[in-house]
Protein backbone atom coordinates (compact mmCIF):
# COMPACT_ATOMS: atom_id res chain seq x y z
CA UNK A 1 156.39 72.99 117.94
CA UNK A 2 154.20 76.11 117.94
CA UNK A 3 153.53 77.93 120.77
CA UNK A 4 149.92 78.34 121.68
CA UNK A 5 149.45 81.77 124.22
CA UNK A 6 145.84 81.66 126.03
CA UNK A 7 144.72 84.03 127.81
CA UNK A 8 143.22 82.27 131.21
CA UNK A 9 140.81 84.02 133.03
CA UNK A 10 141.92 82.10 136.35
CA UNK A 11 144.90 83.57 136.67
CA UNK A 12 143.76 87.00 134.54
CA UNK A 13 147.08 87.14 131.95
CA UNK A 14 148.24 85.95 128.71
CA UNK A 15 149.93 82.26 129.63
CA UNK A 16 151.53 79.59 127.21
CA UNK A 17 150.23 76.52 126.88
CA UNK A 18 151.54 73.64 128.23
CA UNK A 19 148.93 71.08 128.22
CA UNK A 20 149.15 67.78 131.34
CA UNK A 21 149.89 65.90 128.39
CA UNK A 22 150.48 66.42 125.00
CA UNK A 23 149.57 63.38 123.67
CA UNK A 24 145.75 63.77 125.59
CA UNK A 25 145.13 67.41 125.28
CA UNK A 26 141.62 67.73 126.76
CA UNK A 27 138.95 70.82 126.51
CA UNK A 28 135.57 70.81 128.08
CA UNK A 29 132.93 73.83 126.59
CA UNK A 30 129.53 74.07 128.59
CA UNK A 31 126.73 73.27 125.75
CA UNK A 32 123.42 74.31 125.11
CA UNK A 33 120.28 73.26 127.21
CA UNK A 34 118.19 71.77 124.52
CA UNK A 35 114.66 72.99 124.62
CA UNK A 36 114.54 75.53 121.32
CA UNK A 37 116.33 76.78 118.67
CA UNK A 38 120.06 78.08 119.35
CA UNK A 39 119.76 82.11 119.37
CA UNK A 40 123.25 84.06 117.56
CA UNK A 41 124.66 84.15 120.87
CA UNK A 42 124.77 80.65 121.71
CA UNK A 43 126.40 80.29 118.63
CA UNK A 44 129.65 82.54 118.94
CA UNK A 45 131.09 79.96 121.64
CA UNK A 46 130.58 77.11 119.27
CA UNK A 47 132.71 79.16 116.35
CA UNK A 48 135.13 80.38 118.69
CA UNK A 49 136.07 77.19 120.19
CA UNK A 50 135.99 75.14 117.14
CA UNK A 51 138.65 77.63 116.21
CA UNK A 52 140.68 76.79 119.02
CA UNK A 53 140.10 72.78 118.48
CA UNK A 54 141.14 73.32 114.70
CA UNK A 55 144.72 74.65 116.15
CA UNK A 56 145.02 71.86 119.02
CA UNK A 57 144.92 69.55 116.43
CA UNK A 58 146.97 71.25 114.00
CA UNK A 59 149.88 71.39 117.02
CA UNK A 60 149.71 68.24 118.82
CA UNK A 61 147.69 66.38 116.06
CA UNK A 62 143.85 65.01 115.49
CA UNK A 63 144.08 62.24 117.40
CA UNK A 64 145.69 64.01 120.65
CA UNK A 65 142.90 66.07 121.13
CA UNK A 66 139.65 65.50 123.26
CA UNK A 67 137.06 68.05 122.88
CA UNK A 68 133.74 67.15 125.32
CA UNK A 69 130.66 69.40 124.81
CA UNK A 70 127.63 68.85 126.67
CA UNK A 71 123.98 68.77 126.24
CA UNK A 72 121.99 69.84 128.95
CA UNK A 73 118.86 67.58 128.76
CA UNK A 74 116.86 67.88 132.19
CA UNK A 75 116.03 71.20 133.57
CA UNK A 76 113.25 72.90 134.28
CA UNK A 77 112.96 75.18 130.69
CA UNK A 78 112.36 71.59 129.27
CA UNK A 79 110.09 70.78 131.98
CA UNK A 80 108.07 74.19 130.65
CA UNK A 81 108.25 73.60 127.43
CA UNK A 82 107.09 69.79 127.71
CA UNK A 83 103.98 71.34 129.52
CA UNK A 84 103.00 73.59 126.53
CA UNK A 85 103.02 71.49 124.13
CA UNK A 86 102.10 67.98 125.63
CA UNK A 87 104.66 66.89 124.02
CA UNK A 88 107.18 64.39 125.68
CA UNK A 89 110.72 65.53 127.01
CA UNK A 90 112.60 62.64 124.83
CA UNK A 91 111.08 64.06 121.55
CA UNK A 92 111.80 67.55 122.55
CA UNK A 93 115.49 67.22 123.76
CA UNK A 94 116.44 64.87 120.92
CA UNK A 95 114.59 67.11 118.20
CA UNK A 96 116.45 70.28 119.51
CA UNK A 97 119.76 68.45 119.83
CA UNK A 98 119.75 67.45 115.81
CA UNK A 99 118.38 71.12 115.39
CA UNK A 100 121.81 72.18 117.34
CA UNK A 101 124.09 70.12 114.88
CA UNK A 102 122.86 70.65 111.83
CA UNK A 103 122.55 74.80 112.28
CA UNK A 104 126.13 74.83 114.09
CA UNK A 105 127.41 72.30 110.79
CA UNK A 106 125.87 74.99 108.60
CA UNK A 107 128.63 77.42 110.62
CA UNK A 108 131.47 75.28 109.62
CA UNK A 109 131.80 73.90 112.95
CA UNK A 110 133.49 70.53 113.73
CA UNK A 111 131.62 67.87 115.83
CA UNK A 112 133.38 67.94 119.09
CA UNK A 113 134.71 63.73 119.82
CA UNK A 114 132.26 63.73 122.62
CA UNK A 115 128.88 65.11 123.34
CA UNK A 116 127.60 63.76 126.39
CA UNK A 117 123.92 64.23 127.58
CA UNK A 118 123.31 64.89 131.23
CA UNK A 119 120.13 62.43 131.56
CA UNK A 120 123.55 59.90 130.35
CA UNK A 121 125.09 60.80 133.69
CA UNK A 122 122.66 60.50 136.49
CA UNK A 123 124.55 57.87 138.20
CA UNK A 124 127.99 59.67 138.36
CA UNK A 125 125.67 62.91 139.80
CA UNK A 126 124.71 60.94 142.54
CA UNK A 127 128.11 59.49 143.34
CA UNK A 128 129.98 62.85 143.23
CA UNK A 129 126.87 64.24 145.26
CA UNK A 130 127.54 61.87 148.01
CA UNK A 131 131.18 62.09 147.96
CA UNK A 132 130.77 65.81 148.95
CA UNK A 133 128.37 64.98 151.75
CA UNK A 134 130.53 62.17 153.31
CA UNK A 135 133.31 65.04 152.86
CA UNK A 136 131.04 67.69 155.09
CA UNK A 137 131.18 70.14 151.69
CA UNK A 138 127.27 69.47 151.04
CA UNK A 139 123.99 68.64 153.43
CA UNK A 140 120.79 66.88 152.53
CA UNK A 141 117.34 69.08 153.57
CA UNK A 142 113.94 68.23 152.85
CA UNK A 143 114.65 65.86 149.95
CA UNK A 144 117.30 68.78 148.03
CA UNK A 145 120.90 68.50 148.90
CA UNK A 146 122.63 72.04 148.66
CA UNK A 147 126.46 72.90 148.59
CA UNK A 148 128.30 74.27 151.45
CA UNK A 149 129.57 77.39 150.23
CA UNK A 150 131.56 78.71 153.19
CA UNK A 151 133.11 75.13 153.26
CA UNK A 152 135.49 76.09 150.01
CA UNK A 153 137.81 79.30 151.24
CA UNK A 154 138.35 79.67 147.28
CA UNK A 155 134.82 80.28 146.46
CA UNK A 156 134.77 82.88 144.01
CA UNK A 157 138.32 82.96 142.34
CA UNK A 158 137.55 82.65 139.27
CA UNK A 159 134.83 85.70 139.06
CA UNK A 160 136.96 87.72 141.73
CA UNK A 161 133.50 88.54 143.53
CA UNK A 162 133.53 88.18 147.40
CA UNK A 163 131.02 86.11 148.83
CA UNK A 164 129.15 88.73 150.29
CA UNK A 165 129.03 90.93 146.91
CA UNK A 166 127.52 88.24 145.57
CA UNK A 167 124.69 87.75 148.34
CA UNK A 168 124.36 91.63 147.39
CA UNK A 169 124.35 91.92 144.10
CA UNK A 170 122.77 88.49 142.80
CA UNK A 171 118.84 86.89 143.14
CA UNK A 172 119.37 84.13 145.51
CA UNK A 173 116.77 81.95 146.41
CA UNK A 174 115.61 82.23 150.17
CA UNK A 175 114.52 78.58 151.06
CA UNK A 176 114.45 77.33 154.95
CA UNK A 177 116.53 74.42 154.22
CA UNK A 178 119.19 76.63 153.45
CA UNK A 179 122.01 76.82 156.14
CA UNK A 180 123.61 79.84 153.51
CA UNK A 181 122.07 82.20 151.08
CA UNK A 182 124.94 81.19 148.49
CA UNK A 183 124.52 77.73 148.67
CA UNK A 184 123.18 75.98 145.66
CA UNK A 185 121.24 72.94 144.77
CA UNK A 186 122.82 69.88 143.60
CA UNK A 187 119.74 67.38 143.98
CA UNK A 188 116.43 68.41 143.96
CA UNK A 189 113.09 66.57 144.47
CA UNK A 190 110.79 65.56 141.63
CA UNK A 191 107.02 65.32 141.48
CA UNK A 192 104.37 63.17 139.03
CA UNK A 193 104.93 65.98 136.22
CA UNK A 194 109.01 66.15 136.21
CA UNK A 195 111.76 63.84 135.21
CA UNK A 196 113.08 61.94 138.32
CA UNK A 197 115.72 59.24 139.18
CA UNK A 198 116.72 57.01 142.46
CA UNK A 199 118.81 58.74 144.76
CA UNK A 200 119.45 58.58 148.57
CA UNK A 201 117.58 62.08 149.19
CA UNK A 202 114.55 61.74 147.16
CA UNK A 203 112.36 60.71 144.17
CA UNK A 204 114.31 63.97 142.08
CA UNK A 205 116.89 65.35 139.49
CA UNK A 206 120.00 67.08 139.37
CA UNK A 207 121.34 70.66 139.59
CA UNK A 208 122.42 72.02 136.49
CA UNK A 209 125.79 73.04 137.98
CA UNK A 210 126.82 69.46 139.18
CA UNK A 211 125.88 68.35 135.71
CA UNK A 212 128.86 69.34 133.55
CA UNK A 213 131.47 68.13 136.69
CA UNK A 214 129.94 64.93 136.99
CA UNK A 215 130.36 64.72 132.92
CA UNK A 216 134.02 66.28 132.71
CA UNK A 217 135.34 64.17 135.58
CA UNK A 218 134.12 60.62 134.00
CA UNK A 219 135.06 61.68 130.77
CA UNK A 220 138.22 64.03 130.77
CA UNK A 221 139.66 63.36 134.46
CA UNK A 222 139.84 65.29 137.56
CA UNK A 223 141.97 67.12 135.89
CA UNK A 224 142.25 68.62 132.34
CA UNK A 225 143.30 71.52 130.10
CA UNK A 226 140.85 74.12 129.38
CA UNK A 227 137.45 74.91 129.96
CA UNK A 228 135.64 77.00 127.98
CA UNK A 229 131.96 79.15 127.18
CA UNK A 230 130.23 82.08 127.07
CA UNK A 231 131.17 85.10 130.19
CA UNK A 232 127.74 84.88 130.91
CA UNK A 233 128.63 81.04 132.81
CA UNK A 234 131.59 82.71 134.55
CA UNK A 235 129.23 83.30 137.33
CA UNK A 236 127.65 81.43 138.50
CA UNK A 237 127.85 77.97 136.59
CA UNK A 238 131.74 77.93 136.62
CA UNK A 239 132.24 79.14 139.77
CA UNK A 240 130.26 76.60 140.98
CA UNK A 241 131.56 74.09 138.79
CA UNK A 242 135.09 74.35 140.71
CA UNK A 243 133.68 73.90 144.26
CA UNK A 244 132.37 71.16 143.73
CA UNK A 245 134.62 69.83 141.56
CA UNK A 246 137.65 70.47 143.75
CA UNK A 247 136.20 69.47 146.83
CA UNK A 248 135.05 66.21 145.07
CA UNK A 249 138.36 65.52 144.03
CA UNK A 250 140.94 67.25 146.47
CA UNK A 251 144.27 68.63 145.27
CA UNK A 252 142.90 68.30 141.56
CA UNK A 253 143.44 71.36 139.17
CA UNK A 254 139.71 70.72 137.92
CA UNK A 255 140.55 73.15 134.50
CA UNK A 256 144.03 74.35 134.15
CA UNK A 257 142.55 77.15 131.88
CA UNK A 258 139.21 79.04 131.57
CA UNK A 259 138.45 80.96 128.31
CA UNK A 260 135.27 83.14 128.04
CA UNK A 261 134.14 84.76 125.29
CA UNK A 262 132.45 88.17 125.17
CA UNK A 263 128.81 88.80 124.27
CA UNK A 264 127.27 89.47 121.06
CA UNK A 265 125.31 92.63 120.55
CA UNK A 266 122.94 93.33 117.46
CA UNK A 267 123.49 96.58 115.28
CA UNK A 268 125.06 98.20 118.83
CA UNK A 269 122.64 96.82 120.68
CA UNK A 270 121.72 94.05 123.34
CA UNK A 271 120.01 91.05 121.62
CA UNK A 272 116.34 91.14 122.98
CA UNK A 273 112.70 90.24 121.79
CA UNK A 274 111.96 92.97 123.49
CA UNK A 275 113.82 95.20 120.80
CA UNK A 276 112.63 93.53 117.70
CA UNK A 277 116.73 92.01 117.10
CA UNK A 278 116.80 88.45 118.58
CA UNK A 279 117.70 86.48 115.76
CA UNK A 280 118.51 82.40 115.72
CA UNK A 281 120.72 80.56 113.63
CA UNK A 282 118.07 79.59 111.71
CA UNK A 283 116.67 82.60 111.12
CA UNK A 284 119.35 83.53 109.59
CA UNK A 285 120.16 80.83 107.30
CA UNK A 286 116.36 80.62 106.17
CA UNK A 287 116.71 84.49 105.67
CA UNK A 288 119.33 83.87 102.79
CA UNK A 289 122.65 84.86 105.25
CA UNK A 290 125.08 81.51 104.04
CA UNK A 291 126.62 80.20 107.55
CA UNK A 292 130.09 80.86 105.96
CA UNK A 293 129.08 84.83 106.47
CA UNK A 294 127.74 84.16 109.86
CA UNK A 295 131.09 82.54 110.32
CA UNK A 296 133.32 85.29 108.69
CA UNK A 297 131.56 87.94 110.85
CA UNK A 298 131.91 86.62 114.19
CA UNK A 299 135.90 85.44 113.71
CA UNK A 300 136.51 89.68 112.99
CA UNK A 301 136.27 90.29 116.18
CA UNK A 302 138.74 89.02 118.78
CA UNK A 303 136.68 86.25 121.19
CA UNK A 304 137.20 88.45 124.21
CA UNK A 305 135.73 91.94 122.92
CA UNK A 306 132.02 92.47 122.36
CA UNK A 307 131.07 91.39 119.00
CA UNK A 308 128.34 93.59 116.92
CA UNK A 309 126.37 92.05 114.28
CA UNK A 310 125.23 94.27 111.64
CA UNK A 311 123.89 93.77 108.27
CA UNK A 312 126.26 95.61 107.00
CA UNK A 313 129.36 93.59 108.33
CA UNK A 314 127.86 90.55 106.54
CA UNK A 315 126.99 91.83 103.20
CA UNK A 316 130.93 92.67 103.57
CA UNK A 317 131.54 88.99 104.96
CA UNK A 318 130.16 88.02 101.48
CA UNK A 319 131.65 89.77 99.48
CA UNK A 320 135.00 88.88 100.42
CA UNK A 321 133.67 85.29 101.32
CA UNK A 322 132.88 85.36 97.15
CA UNK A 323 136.19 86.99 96.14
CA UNK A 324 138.31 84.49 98.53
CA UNK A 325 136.64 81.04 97.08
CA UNK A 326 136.84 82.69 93.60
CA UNK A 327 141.32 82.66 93.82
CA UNK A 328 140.97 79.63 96.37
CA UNK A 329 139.13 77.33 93.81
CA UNK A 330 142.16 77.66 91.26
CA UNK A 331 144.49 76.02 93.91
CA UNK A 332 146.59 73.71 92.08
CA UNK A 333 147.31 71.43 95.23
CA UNK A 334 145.14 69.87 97.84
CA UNK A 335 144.89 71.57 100.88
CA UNK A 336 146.80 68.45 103.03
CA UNK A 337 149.56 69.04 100.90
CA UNK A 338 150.14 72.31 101.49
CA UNK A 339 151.94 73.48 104.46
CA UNK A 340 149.84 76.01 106.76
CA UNK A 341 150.92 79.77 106.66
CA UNK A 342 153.03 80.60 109.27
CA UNK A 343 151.30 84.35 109.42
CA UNK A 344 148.25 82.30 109.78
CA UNK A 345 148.86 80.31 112.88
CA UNK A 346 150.82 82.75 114.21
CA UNK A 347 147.84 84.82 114.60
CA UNK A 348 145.55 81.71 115.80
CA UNK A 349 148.79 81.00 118.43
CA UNK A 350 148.48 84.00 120.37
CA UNK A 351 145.50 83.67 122.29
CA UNK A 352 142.84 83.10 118.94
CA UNK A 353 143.86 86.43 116.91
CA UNK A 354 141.06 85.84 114.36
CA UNK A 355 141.02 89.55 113.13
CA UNK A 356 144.56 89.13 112.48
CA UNK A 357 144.40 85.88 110.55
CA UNK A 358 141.86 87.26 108.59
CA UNK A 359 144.25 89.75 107.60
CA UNK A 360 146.88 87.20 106.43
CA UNK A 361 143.68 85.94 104.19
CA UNK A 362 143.43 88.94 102.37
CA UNK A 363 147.20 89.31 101.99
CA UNK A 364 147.27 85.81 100.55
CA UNK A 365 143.77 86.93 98.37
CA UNK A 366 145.77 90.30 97.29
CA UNK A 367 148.38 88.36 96.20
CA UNK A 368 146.27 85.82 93.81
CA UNK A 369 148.22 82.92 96.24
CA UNK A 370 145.45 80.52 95.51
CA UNK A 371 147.39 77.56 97.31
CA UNK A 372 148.08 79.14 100.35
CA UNK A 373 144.70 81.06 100.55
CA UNK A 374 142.57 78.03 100.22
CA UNK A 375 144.83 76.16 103.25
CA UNK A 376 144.21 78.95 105.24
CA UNK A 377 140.23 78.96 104.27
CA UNK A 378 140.42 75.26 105.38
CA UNK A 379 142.24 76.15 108.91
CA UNK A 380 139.52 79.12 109.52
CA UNK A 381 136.83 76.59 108.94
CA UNK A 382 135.00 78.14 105.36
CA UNK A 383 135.70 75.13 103.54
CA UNK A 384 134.32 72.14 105.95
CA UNK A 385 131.58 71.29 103.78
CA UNK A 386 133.38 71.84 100.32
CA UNK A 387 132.37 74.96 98.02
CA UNK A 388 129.51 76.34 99.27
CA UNK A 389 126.45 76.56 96.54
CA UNK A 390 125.75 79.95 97.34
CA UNK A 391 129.31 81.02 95.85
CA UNK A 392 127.67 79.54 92.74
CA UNK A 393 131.22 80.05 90.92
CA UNK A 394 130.92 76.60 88.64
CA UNK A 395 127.23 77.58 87.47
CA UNK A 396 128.37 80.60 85.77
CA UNK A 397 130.96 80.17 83.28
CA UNK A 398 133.05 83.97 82.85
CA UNK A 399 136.09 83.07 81.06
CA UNK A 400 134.37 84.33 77.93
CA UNK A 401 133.79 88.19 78.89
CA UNK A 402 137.50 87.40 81.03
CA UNK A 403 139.03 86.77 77.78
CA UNK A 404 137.28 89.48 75.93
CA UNK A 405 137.95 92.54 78.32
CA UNK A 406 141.49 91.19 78.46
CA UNK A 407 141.90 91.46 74.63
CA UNK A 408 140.06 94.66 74.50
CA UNK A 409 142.65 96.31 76.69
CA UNK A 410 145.45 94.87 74.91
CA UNK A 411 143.54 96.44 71.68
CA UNK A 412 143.25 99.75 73.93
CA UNK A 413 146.90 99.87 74.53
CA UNK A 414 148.11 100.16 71.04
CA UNK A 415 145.32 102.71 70.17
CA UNK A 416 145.23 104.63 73.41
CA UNK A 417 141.48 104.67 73.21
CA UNK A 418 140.38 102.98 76.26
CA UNK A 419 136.37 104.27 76.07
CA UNK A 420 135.17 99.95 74.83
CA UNK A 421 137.06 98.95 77.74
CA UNK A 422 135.38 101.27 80.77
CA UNK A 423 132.47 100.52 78.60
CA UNK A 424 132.49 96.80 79.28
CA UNK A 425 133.99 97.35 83.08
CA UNK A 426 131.33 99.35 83.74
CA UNK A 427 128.61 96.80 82.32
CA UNK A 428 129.97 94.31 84.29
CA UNK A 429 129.93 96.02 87.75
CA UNK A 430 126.38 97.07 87.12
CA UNK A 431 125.91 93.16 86.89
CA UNK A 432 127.22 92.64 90.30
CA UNK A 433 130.37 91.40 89.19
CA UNK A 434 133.94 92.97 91.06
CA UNK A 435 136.25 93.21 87.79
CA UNK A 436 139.82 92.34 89.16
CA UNK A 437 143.01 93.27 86.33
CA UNK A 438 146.73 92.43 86.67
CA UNK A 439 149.06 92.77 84.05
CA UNK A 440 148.73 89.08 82.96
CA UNK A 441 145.05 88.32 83.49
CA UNK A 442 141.43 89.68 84.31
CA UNK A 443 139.45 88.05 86.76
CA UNK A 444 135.57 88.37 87.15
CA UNK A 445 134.24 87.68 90.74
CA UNK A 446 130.31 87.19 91.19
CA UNK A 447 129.21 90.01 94.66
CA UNK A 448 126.46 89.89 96.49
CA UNK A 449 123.88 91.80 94.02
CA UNK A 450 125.29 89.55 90.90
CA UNK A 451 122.73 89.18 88.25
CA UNK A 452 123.76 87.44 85.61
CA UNK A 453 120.81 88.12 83.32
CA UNK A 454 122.34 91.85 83.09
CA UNK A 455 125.41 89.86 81.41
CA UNK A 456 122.88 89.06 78.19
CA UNK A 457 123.41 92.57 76.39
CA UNK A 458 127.38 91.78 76.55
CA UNK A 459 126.63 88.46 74.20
């Protein structure tokens, strides 16, 4: 069996793998909180853990694999956003949630097996809130009920901050019911304008941190394998997320491991209104970028450095996007019946090499091993909807001018006069087209700027 190495920001090195159980390999990722459209950023965890959920399966199989992704469907930003528009919070969450699917499908990304809602798990809140009460780790005050910071000695761990760097360094909210300026909310009180449920402490609704351990321990167990999301949760969601998850469920691992990935800049920048470059998914996709390129451009840099998105790295993304489903569509088997390259998952194995497994991709693409290329396209995630229309490789038939520059440079090698054939090459990259020769074949691959009425004067 292959061995996966992850790199586990609990413990701060490179581990292997070695899940409770390999025939229940579980992974929780912290999801959006559904009240707009999901920015670039919010997208790179998706890609990056669908990644990792492709290779789970491909080790220990698809149906040994439980991947749990949240929705975060109460919280104030919806409360907000309910208020502007008069709008209700039911239409808003579930319009944003389809919203989420359908521009993280257009990435390539796999639905995860479960995608729980919070508003789903109100009565599991409550129960874990009063288990950490009766165990003296929270205290109900004026209707909220806070966590007990200074009752976990671990507090902080996982973000290596001391308590008191973070009472320095972080906006805390000073409130009189607080017995500690760390300690955070895990029930607060509702009024006539917000969502509210039962509870023992008041009319009110949950703390977004006690939302995705109420949801993880009903669905995945007190304990499970990894836990993924952005390094913008590491503090404080996660850290928070252990607390009260350990002291709910004492001498529990909570997450074995905890992946983060890096942030996402935009042309060596931080993404900002501000700055003119905050861009959604959408965006994107309605500005002509396909969500294969999207894809492409995020996996070429490693999950834990800083990714920069730049216009230039996708018109590259395309191109080779175009030049990779060009040899892939010529594959003479189907994809399940093709072993997966070793190189491939090799690089996925140690701790999600992307950059490197796009590098066995062009190997494979260098070589013309359509097969093998197209198995690996499927691993990486390019081909989850089929042939995308953009590569629009069946509408333009160019076996004609193939055949013809190949026979001119046959004609070229017994006269030595090779002026028709840079004539033709040259025609056909000014259409946009990259003009690929072996000594068997010539291959015409559609780029970016392809025009194919510029092909009419070669008729």
């Amino acid at each position: 069996m292959t061995e996966i190495k992850l790199h586990n920001n609990k413990t701060r090195r490179k581990e292997v793998f070695e899940p409770i159980d390999r025939d229940n390999v579980r992974m929780y990722v912290c999801g959006p909180t559904v009240y707009d459209r999901a920015h670039l950023g919010n997208a790179r965890p998706v890609v990056v853990f669908d990644v990792l959920y492709r290779l789970l399966r491909h080790v220990y199989g698809a149906d040994k694999v439980t991947y749990a992704r949240n929705f975060t469907d109460v919280e104030d930003k919806i409360n907000v956003r309910a208020a502007e528009t008069g709008r209700k919070i039911s239409d808003i969450t579930n319009e944003t949630i389809q919203w989420f699917l359908d521009d993280m499908g257009s990435l390539g990304a796999m639905e995860p097996n479960l995608m729980p809602r919070a508003t789903d798990y109100i009565p599991q809140m409550v129960t874990m809130i009063a288990g950490l009460i009766e165990k003296g780790h929270a205290y109900a005050a004026e209707g909220h009920v806070l966590f007990a910071v200074d009752s976990y000695k671990a507090y902080g761990a996982l973000s290596g901050r001391s308590v008191d760097d973070m009472i320095a360094g972080a906006r805390v909210e000073v409130a009189p019911y607080k017995k500690n300026p760390m300690d955070f909310v895990l029930w607060k009180p509702s009024d006539e304008t917000q969502p509210g449920w039962e509870s023992p402490w008041s009319w009110g609704r949950p703390g977004w941190h006690i939302e995705c351990s109420a949801m993880a321990d009903d669905l995945l167990g007190k304990s499970f394998d990894i836990h993924g999301g952005g390094n913008d949760l590491q503090f404080p969601h996660h850290e928070n997320e252990i607390a009260q998850s350990c002291c709910a469920n004492p001498g529990s691992d909570f997450a074995r491991v905890w992946m983060h990935n890096e942030m996402l800049q935009v042309e060596g920048k931080k993404m900002s209104k501000s700055l003119g470059n905050f861009f959604t998914v959408r965006d994107l996709l309605d500005q002509g970028i396909p969500g294969e390129v999207i894809r492409f451009v995020f996996l070429s840099t490693h999950y834990r450095k800083p990714m920069d998105w730049t216009a230039e790295k996708a018109r590259e993304a395309e191109k080779t996007l175009r030049k990779w489903y060009a040899i892939s569509e010529d594959a003479g088997v189907a994809p399940e019946e093709k072993e997966a390259d070793p190189e491939l998952i090799s690089a996925l194995a140690d701790d999600l090499n992307t950059p490197r497994a796009i590098t066995a991709c062009h190997r494979l693409a260098n070589a013309d091993d359509a097969n093998q290329l197209r198995k690996n396209m499927d691993m990486l995630g390019f081909y989850e909807q089929g042939l995308p229309e953009w590569v629009n490789l069946g509408q333009q038939d160019l076996s004609h001018l193939e055949t013809e520059l190949f026979n001119l440079r046959e004609t070229a090698k017994a006269t030595k006069d090779f002026s028709a054939v840079d004539q033709m090459k040259s025609s056909l990259i000014g259409a946009g087209l990259e003009v690929q020769m072996t000594k068997e074949s010539v291959k015409l691959v559609p780029g970016i700027d392809f025009d194919a009425s510029k092909l009419e004067a070669l008729k």
